[in-house]
Protein backbone atom coordinates (compact mmCIF):
# COMPACT_ATOMS: atom_id res chain seq x y z
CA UNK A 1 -33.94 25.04 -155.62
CA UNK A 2 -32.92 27.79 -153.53
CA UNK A 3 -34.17 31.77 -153.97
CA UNK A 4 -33.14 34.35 -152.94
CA UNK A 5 -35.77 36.93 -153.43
CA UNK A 6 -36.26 39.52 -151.40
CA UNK A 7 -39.00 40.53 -148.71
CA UNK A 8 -39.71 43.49 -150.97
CA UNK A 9 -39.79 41.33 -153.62
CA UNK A 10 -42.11 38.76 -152.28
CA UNK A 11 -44.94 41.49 -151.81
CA UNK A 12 -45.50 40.90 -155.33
CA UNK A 13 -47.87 38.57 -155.85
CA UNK A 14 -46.54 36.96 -159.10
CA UNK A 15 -42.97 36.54 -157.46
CA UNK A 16 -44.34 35.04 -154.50
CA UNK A 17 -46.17 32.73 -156.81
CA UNK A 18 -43.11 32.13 -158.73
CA UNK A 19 -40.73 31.58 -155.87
CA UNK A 20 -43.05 28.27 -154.04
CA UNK A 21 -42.56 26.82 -157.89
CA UNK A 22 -39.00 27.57 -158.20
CA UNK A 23 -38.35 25.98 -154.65
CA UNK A 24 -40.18 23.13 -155.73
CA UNK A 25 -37.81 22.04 -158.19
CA UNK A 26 -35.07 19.47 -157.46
CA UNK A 27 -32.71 19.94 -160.62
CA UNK A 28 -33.94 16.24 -161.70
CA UNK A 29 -33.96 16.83 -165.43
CA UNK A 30 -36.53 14.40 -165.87
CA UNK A 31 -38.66 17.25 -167.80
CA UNK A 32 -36.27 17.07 -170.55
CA UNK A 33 -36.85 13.36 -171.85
CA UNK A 34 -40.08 14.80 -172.60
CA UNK A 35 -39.69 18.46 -173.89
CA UNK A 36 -40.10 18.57 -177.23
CA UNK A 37 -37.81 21.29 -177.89
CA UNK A 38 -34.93 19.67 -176.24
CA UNK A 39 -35.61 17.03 -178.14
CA UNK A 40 -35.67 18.63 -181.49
CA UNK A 41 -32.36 21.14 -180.90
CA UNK A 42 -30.90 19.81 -177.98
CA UNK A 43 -30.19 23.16 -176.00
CA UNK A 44 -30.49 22.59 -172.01
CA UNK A 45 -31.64 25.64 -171.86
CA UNK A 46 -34.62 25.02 -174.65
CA UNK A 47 -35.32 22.43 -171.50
CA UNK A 48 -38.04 23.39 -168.44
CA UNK A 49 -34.65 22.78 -166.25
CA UNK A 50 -32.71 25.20 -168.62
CA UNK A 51 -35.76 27.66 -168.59
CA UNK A 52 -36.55 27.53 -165.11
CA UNK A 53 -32.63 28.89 -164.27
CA UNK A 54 -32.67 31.90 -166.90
CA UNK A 55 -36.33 32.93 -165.49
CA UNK A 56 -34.75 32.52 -161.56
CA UNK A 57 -32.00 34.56 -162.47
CA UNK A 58 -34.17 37.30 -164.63
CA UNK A 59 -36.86 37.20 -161.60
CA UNK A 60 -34.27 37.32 -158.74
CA UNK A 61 -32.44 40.05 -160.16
CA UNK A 62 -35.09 42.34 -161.00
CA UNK A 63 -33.53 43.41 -163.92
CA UNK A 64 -35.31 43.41 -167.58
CA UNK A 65 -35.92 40.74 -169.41
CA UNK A 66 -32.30 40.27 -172.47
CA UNK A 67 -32.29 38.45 -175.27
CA UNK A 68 -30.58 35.08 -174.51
CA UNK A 69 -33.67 34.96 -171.83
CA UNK A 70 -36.56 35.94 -174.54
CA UNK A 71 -35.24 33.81 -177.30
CA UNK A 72 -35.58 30.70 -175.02
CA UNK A 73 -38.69 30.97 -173.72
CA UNK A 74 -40.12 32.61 -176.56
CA UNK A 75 -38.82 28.65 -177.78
CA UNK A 76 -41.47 26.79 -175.08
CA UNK A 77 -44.16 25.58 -176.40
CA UNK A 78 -46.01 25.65 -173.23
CA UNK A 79 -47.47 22.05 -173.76
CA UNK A 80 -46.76 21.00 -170.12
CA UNK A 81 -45.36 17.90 -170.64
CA UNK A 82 -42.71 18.89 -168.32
CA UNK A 83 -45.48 18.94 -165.77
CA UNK A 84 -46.94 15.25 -166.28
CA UNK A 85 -43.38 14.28 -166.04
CA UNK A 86 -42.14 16.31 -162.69
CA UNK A 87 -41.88 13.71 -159.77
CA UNK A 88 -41.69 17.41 -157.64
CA UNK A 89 -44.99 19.17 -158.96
CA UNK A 90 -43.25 22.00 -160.12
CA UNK A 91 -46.03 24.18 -161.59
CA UNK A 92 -44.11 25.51 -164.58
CA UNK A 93 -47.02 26.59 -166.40
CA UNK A 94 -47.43 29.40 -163.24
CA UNK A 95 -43.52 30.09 -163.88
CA UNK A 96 -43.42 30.62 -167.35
CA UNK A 97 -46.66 32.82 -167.56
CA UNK A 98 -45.09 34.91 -165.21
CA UNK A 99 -41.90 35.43 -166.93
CA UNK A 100 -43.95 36.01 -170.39
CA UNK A 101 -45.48 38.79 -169.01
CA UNK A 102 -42.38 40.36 -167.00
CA UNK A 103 -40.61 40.22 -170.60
CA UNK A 104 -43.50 41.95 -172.14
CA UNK A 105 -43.10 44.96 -169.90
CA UNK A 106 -39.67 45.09 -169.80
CA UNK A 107 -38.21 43.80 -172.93
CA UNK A 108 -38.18 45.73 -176.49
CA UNK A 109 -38.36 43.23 -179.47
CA UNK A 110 -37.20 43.91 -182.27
CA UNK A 111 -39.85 46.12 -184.59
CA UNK A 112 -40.63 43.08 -187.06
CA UNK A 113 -41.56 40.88 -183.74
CA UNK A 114 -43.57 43.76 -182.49
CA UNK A 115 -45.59 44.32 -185.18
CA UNK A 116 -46.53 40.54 -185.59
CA UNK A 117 -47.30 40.09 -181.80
CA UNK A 118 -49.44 43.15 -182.38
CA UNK A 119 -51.29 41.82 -185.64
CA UNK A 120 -52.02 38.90 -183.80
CA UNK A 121 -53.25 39.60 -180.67
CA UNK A 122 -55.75 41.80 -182.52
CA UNK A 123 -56.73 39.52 -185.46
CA UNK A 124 -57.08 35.80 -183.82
CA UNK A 125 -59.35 36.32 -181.06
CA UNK A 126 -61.79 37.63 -182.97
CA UNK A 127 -63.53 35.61 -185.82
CA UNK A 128 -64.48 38.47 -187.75
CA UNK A 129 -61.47 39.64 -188.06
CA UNK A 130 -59.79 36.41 -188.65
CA UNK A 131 -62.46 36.19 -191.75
CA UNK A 132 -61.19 38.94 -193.30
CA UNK A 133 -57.36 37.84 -192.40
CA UNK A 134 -57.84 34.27 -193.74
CA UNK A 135 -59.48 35.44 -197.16
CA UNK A 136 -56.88 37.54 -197.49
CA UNK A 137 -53.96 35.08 -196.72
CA UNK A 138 -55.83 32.70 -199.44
CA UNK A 139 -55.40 35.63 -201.90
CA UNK A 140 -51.67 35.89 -201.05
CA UNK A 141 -51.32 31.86 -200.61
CA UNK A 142 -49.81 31.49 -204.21
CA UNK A 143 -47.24 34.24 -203.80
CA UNK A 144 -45.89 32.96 -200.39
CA UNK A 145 -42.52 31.69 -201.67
CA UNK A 146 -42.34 35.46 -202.34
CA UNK A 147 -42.36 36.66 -199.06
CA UNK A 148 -38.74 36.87 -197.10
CA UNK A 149 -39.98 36.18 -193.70
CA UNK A 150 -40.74 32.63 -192.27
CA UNK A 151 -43.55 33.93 -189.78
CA UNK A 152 -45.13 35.84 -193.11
CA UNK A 153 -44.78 32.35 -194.64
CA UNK A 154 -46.19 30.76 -192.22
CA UNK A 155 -49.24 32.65 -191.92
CA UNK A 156 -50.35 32.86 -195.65
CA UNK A 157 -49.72 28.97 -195.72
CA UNK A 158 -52.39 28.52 -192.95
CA UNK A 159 -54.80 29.89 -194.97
CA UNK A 160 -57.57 27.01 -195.69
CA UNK A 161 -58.84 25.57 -198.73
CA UNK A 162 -62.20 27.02 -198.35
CA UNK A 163 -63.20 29.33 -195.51
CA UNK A 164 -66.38 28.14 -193.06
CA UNK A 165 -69.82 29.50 -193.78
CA UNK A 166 -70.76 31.78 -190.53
CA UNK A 167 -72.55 29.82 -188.27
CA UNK A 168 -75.47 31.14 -186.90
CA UNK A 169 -75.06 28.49 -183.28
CA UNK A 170 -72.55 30.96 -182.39
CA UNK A 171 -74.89 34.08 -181.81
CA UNK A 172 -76.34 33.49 -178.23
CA UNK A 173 -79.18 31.55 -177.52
CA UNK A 174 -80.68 28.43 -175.86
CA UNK A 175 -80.58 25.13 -177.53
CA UNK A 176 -83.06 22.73 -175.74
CA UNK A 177 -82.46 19.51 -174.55
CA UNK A 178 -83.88 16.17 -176.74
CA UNK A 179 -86.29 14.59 -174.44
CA UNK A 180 -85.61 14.40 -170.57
CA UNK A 181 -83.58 17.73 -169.87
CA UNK A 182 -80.43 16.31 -167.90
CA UNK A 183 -78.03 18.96 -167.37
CA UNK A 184 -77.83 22.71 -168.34
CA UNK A 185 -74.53 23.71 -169.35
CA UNK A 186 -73.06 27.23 -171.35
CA UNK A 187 -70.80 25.94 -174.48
CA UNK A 188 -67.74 28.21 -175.00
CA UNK A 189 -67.82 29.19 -178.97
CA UNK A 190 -63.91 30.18 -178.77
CA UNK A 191 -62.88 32.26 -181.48
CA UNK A 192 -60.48 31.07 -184.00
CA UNK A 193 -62.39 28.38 -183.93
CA UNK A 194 -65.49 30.29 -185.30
CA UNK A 195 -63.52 31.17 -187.97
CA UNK A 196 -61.16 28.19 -189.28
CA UNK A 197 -64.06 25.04 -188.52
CA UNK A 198 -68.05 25.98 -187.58
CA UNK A 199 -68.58 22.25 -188.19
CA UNK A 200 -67.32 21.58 -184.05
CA UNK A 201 -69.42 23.86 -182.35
CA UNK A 202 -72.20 22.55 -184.66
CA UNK A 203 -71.85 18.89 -183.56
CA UNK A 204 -71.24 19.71 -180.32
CA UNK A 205 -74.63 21.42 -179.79
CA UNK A 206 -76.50 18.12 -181.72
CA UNK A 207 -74.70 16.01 -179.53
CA UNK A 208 -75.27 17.71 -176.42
CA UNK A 209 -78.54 18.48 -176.53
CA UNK A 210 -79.71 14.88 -178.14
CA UNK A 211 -78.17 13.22 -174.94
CA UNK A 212 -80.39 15.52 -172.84
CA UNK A 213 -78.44 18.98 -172.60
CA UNK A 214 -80.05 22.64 -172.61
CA UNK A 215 -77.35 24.86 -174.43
CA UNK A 216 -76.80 27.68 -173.98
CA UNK A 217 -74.52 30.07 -175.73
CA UNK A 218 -74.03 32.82 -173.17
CA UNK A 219 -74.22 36.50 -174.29
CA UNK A 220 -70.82 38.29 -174.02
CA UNK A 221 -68.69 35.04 -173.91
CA UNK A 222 -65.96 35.23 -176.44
CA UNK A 223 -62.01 34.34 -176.52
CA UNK A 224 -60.82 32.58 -173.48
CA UNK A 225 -57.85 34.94 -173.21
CA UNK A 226 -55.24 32.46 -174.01
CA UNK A 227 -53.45 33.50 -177.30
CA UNK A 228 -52.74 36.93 -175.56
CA UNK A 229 -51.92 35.50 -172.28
CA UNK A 230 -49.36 33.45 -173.40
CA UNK A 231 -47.98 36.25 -175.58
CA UNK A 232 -47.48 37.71 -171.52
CA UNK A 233 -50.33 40.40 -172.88
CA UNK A 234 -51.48 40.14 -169.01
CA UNK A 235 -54.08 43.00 -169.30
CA UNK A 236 -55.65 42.32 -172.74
CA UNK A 237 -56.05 38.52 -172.02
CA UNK A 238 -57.60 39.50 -168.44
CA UNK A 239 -60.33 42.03 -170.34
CA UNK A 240 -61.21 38.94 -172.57
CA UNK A 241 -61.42 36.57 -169.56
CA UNK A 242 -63.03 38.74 -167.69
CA UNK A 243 -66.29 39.34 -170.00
CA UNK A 244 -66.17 35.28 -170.12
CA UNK A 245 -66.53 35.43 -166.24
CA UNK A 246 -69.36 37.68 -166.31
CA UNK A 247 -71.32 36.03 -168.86
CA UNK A 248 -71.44 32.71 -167.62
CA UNK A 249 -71.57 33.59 -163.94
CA UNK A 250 -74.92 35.68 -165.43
CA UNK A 251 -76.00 32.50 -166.66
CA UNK A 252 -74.80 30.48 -162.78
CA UNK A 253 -76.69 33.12 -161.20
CA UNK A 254 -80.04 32.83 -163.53
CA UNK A 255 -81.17 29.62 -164.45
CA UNK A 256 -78.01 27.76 -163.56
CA UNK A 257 -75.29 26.00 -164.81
CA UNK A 258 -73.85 22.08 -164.69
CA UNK A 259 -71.10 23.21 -166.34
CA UNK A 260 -69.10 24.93 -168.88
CA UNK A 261 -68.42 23.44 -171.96
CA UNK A 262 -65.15 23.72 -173.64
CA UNK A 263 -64.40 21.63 -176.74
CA UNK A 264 -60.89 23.54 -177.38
CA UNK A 265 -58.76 22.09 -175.06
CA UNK A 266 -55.90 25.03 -175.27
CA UNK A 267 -59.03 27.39 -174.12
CA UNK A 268 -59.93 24.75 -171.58
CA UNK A 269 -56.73 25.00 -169.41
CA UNK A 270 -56.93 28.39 -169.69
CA UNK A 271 -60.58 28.42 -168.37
CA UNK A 272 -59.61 26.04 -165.58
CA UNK A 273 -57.03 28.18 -164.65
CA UNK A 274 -59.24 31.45 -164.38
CA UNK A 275 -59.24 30.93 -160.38
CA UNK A 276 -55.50 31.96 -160.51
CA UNK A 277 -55.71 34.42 -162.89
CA UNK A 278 -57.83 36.50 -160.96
CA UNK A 279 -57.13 35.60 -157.93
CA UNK A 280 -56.05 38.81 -156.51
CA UNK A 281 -58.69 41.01 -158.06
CA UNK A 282 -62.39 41.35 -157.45
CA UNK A 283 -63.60 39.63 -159.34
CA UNK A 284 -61.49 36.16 -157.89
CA UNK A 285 -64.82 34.61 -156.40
CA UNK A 286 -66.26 34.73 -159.45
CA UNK A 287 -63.22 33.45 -161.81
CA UNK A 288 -62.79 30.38 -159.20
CA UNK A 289 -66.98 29.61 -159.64
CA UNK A 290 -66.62 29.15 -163.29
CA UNK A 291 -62.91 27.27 -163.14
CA UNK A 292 -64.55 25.15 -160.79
CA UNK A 293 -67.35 24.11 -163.14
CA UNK A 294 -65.60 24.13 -166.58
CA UNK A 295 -65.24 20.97 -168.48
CA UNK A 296 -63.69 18.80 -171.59
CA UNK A 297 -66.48 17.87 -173.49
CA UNK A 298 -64.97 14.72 -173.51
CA UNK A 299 -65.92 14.77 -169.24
CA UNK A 300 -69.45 15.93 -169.80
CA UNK A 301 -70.11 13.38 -172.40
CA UNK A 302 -68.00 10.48 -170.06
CA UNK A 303 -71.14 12.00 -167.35
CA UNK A 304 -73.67 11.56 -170.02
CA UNK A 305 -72.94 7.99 -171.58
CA UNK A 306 -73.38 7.05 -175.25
CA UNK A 307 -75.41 4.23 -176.90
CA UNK A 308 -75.18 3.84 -180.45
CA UNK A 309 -74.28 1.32 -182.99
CA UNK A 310 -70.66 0.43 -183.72
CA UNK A 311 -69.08 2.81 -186.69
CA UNK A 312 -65.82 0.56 -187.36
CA UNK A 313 -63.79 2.82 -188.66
CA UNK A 314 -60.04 2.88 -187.56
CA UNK A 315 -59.10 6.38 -186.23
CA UNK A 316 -55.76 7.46 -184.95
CA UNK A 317 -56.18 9.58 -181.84
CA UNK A 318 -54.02 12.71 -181.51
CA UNK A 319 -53.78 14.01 -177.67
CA UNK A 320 -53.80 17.58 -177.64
CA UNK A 321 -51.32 18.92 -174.78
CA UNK A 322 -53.77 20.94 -173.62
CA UNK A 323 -55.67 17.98 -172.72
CA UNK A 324 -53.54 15.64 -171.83
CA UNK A 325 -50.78 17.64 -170.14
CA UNK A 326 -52.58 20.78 -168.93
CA UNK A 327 -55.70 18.85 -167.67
CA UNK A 328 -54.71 15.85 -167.14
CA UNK A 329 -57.63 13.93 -169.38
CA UNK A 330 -55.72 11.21 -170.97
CA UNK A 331 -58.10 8.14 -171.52
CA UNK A 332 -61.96 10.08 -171.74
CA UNK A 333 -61.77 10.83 -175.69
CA UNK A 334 -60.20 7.45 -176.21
CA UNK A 335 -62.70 5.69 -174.14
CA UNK A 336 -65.98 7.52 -175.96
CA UNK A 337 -64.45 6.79 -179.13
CA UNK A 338 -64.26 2.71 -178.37
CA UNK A 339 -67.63 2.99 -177.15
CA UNK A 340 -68.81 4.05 -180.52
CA UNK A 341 -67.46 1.09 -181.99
CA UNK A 342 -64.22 3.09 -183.62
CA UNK A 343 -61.13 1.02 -183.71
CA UNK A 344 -58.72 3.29 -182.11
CA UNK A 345 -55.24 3.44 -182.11
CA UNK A 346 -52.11 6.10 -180.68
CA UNK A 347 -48.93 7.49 -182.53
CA UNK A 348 -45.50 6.09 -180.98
CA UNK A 349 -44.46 9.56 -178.66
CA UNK A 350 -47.99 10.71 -177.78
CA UNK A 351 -46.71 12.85 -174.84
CA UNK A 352 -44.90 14.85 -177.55
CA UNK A 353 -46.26 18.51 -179.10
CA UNK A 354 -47.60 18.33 -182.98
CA UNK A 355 -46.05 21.95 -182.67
CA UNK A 356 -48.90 23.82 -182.94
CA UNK A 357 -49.30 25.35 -179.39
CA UNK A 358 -51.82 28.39 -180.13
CA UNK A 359 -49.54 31.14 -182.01
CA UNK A 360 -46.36 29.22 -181.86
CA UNK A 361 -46.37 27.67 -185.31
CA UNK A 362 -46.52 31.27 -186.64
CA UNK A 363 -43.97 32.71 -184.51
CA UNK A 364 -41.18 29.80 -184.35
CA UNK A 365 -42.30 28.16 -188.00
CA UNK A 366 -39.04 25.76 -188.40
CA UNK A 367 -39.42 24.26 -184.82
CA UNK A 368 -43.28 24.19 -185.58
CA UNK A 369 -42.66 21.90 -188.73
CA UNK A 370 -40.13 19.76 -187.23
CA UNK A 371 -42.74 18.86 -184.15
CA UNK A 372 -45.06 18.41 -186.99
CA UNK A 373 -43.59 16.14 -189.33
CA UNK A 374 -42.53 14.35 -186.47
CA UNK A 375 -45.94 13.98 -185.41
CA UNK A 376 -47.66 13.47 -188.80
CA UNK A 377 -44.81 10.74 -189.27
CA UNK A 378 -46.22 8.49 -186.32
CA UNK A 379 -49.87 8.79 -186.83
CA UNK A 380 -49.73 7.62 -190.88
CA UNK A 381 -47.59 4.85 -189.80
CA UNK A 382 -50.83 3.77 -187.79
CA UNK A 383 -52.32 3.37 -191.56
CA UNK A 384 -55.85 5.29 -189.91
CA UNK A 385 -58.70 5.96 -192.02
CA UNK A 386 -59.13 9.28 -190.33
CA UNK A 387 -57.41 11.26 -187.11
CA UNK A 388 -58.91 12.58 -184.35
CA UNK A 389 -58.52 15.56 -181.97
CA UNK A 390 -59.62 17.35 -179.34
CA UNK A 391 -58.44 20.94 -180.39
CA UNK A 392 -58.47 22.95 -183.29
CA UNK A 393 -54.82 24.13 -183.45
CA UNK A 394 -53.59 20.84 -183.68
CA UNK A 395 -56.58 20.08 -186.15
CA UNK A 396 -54.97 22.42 -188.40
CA UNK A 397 -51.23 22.11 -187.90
CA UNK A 398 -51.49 18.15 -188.49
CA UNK A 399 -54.27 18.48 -191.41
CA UNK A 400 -51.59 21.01 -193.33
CA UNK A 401 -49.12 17.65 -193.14
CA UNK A 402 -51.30 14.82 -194.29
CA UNK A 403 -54.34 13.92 -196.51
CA UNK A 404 -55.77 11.67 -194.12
CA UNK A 405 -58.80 13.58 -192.75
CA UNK A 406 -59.16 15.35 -189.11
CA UNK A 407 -61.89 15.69 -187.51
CA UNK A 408 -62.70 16.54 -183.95
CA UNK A 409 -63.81 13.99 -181.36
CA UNK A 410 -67.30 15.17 -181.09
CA UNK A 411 -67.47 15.04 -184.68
CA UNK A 412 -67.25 11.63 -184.79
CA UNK A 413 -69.57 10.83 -181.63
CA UNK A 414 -72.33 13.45 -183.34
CA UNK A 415 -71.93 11.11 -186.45
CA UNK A 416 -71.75 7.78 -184.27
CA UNK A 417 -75.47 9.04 -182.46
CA UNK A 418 -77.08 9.86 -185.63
CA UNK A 419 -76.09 13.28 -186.53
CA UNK A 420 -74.47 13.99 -190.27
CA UNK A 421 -71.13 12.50 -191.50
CA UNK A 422 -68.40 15.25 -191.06
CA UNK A 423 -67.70 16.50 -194.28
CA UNK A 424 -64.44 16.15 -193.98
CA UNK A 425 -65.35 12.36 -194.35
CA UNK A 426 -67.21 12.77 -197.48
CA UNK A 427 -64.72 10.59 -199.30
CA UNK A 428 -64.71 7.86 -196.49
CA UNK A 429 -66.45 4.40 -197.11
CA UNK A 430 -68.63 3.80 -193.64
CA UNK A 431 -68.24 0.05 -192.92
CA UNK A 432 -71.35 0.30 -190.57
CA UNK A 433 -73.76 3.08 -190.61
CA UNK A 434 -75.38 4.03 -187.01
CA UNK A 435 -78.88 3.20 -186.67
């Protein structure tokens, strides 16, 4: 594609960034046989190809961000799979971040949209606060057909049945390895995640440290940054990266790290992508040392092996964008699974988004439940005893659609090594009980 930015313009770091993608591209429309927004409205531009034009001519032009321009990106999910399917390597993940935060400074929404943004960004990354939010969205859960807005909706109807006990894993400390110590690595608690499901984190500390682990849970490591980056919140997601950064570079610096441990994959590629992030500010060394070393647990675990008797239960495995699209790890969680003796079996359309996509199924609720019925739809006609995934968004958007249970990967590998049945099991028959 040809730019035409200017040598002013190219000073900027983000434009320069955003002009190598934009060259990149070839016009193929390949991305949008796989874009699940095309799919579900059929708007080129609700396309990457369609996208990628209104953010060259927004970018080129220097002018602020209008509303044509914010109501389609605000559309993307930002699952990527635009970027597994580009035969060019266009980076659109780069491009779109960019333009999310160029409309934030230039772009007034409309005061509803401003003050949900807002509530957001200062309720979901942190778990206290979430708490308090979810309790009260149960309260309000029976009077939601009340309420006149679809986002409003949307948010009292994610309220869960019960709310998680606090967990005390998540304070920081050291949990020592089983046996022969074989790696040391910092697990990443998350946030939303500390509040919607303490049962992950949980397993993924027995299972670490019974296959030989020390973990630690760094002090100061909190939200990766992601649900206000991709709300284009550039310098609030930054201050939350950046105390991530510290901690565990505390941590490299100390004792040492193998790695970090990520078992949301949405916070994953946002981890991974740290090195860019900072990349022009001081602390860049720093962000690139702890990219470099994050990790699925699924590829610390694939490092570790497994050896355990054969659980024989048939579970439908859900890839989470985030891992299959943003870091490319397609066949690891599959692959661990198998090896614990779980028969395991994939939706027709696994490329496409469940529609979850961090804050998206609050913000854009009717595209959100399309993606998910859609989704829900192809894993129940897999008839699976349970469902499995890697991250907690789509744990949640696909559990509000079906009364098969989901559970996270690790979950079932805890269970499969001798740790507890998850509880959301407790109603499941085991076939073979590990030894």
């Amino acid at each position: 594609m040809q730019t035409f930015f200017t040598e002013e313009q190219l000073q900027d770091p983000g434009i320069e960034r955003s002009n190598e993608i934009l060259r990149a591209c070839v016009h193929c429309g390949f991305c949008t046989a796989t874009c699940p927004t095309y799919q579900v409205l059929g708007d080129e531009l609700d396309s990457p190809r369609g996208r990628i034009y209104l953010i060259k001519n927004m970018l080129e032009s220097g002018r602020p961000a209008d509303e044509k321009t914010v109501k389609h990106i605000d559309r993307c999910l930002s699952c990527l799979a635009c970027m597994t399917t580009c035969p060019s390597g266009v980076h659109y993940m780069h491009l779109v971040d960019h333009a999310r935060v160029h409309i934030e400074k230039t772009y007034k929404r409309p005061l509803m949209d401003r003050m949900l943004r807002w509530t957001l960004a200062r309720i979901l990354p942190y778990p206290g606060r979430f708490r308090l939010a979810l309790l009260g969205a149960k309260i309000g859960k029976p009077f939601r057909g009340l309420v006149p807005d679809a986002r409003l909706r949307a948010m009292l109807a994610m309220a869960p049945k019960q709310i998680p006990a606090v967990s005390r894993n998540d304070d920081a400390q050291v949990f020592p390895a089983k046996g022969e110590r074989k790696k040391r690595v910092a697990l990443m608690t998350g946030c939303a995640q500390r509040a919607l499901d303490t049962d992950i984190n949980d397993a993924t500390i027995r299972l670490l440290t019974r296959l030989g682990c020390d973990v630690v849970v760094a002090k100061g490591q909190g939200c990766c940054g992601a649900l206000t980056h991709h709300m284009g919140k550039e310098a609030e997601a930054h201050g939350t990266a950046a105390k991530n950064i510290r901690a565990w570079t505390a941590e490299m610096d100390g004792e040492g790290l193998d790695a970090v441990v990520i078992n949301t994959s949405g916070c994953g590629t946002t981890v991974k992508d740290y090195g860019h992030m900072f990349r022009t500010t001081d602390m860049a060394d720093d962000a690139k040392r702890v990219s470099n070393i994050a990790r699925d647990v699924s590829e610390v675990l694939t490092d570790l092996g497994i050896d355990c008797a054969p659980m024989g239960h048939r579970v439908a495995y859900h890839a989470a964008c985030s891992l299959q699209h943003g870091q490319q790890i397609k066949s690891a969680p599959k692959d661990l699974l198998r090896a614990a003796g779980f028969e395991v079996v994939e939706p027709a359309d696994p490329h496409l988004c469940c529609g979850s996509a961090g804050t998206y199924n609050l913000m854009q609720p009717e595209i959100s439940a399309k993606l998910k019925d859609r989704k829900v739809r192809t894993l129940e006609a897999k008839s699976p005893e349970i469902i499995a995934a890697g991250n907690i968004g789509c744990m949640v958007q696909i559990g509000g659609g079906t009364e098969v249970p989901v559970v996270h990967t690790v979950e079932l590998l805890d269970w499969a090594t001798g740790g507890p049945k998850p509880r959301k099991l407790a109603g499941l028959q085991a076939t073979i009980s590990p030894e």
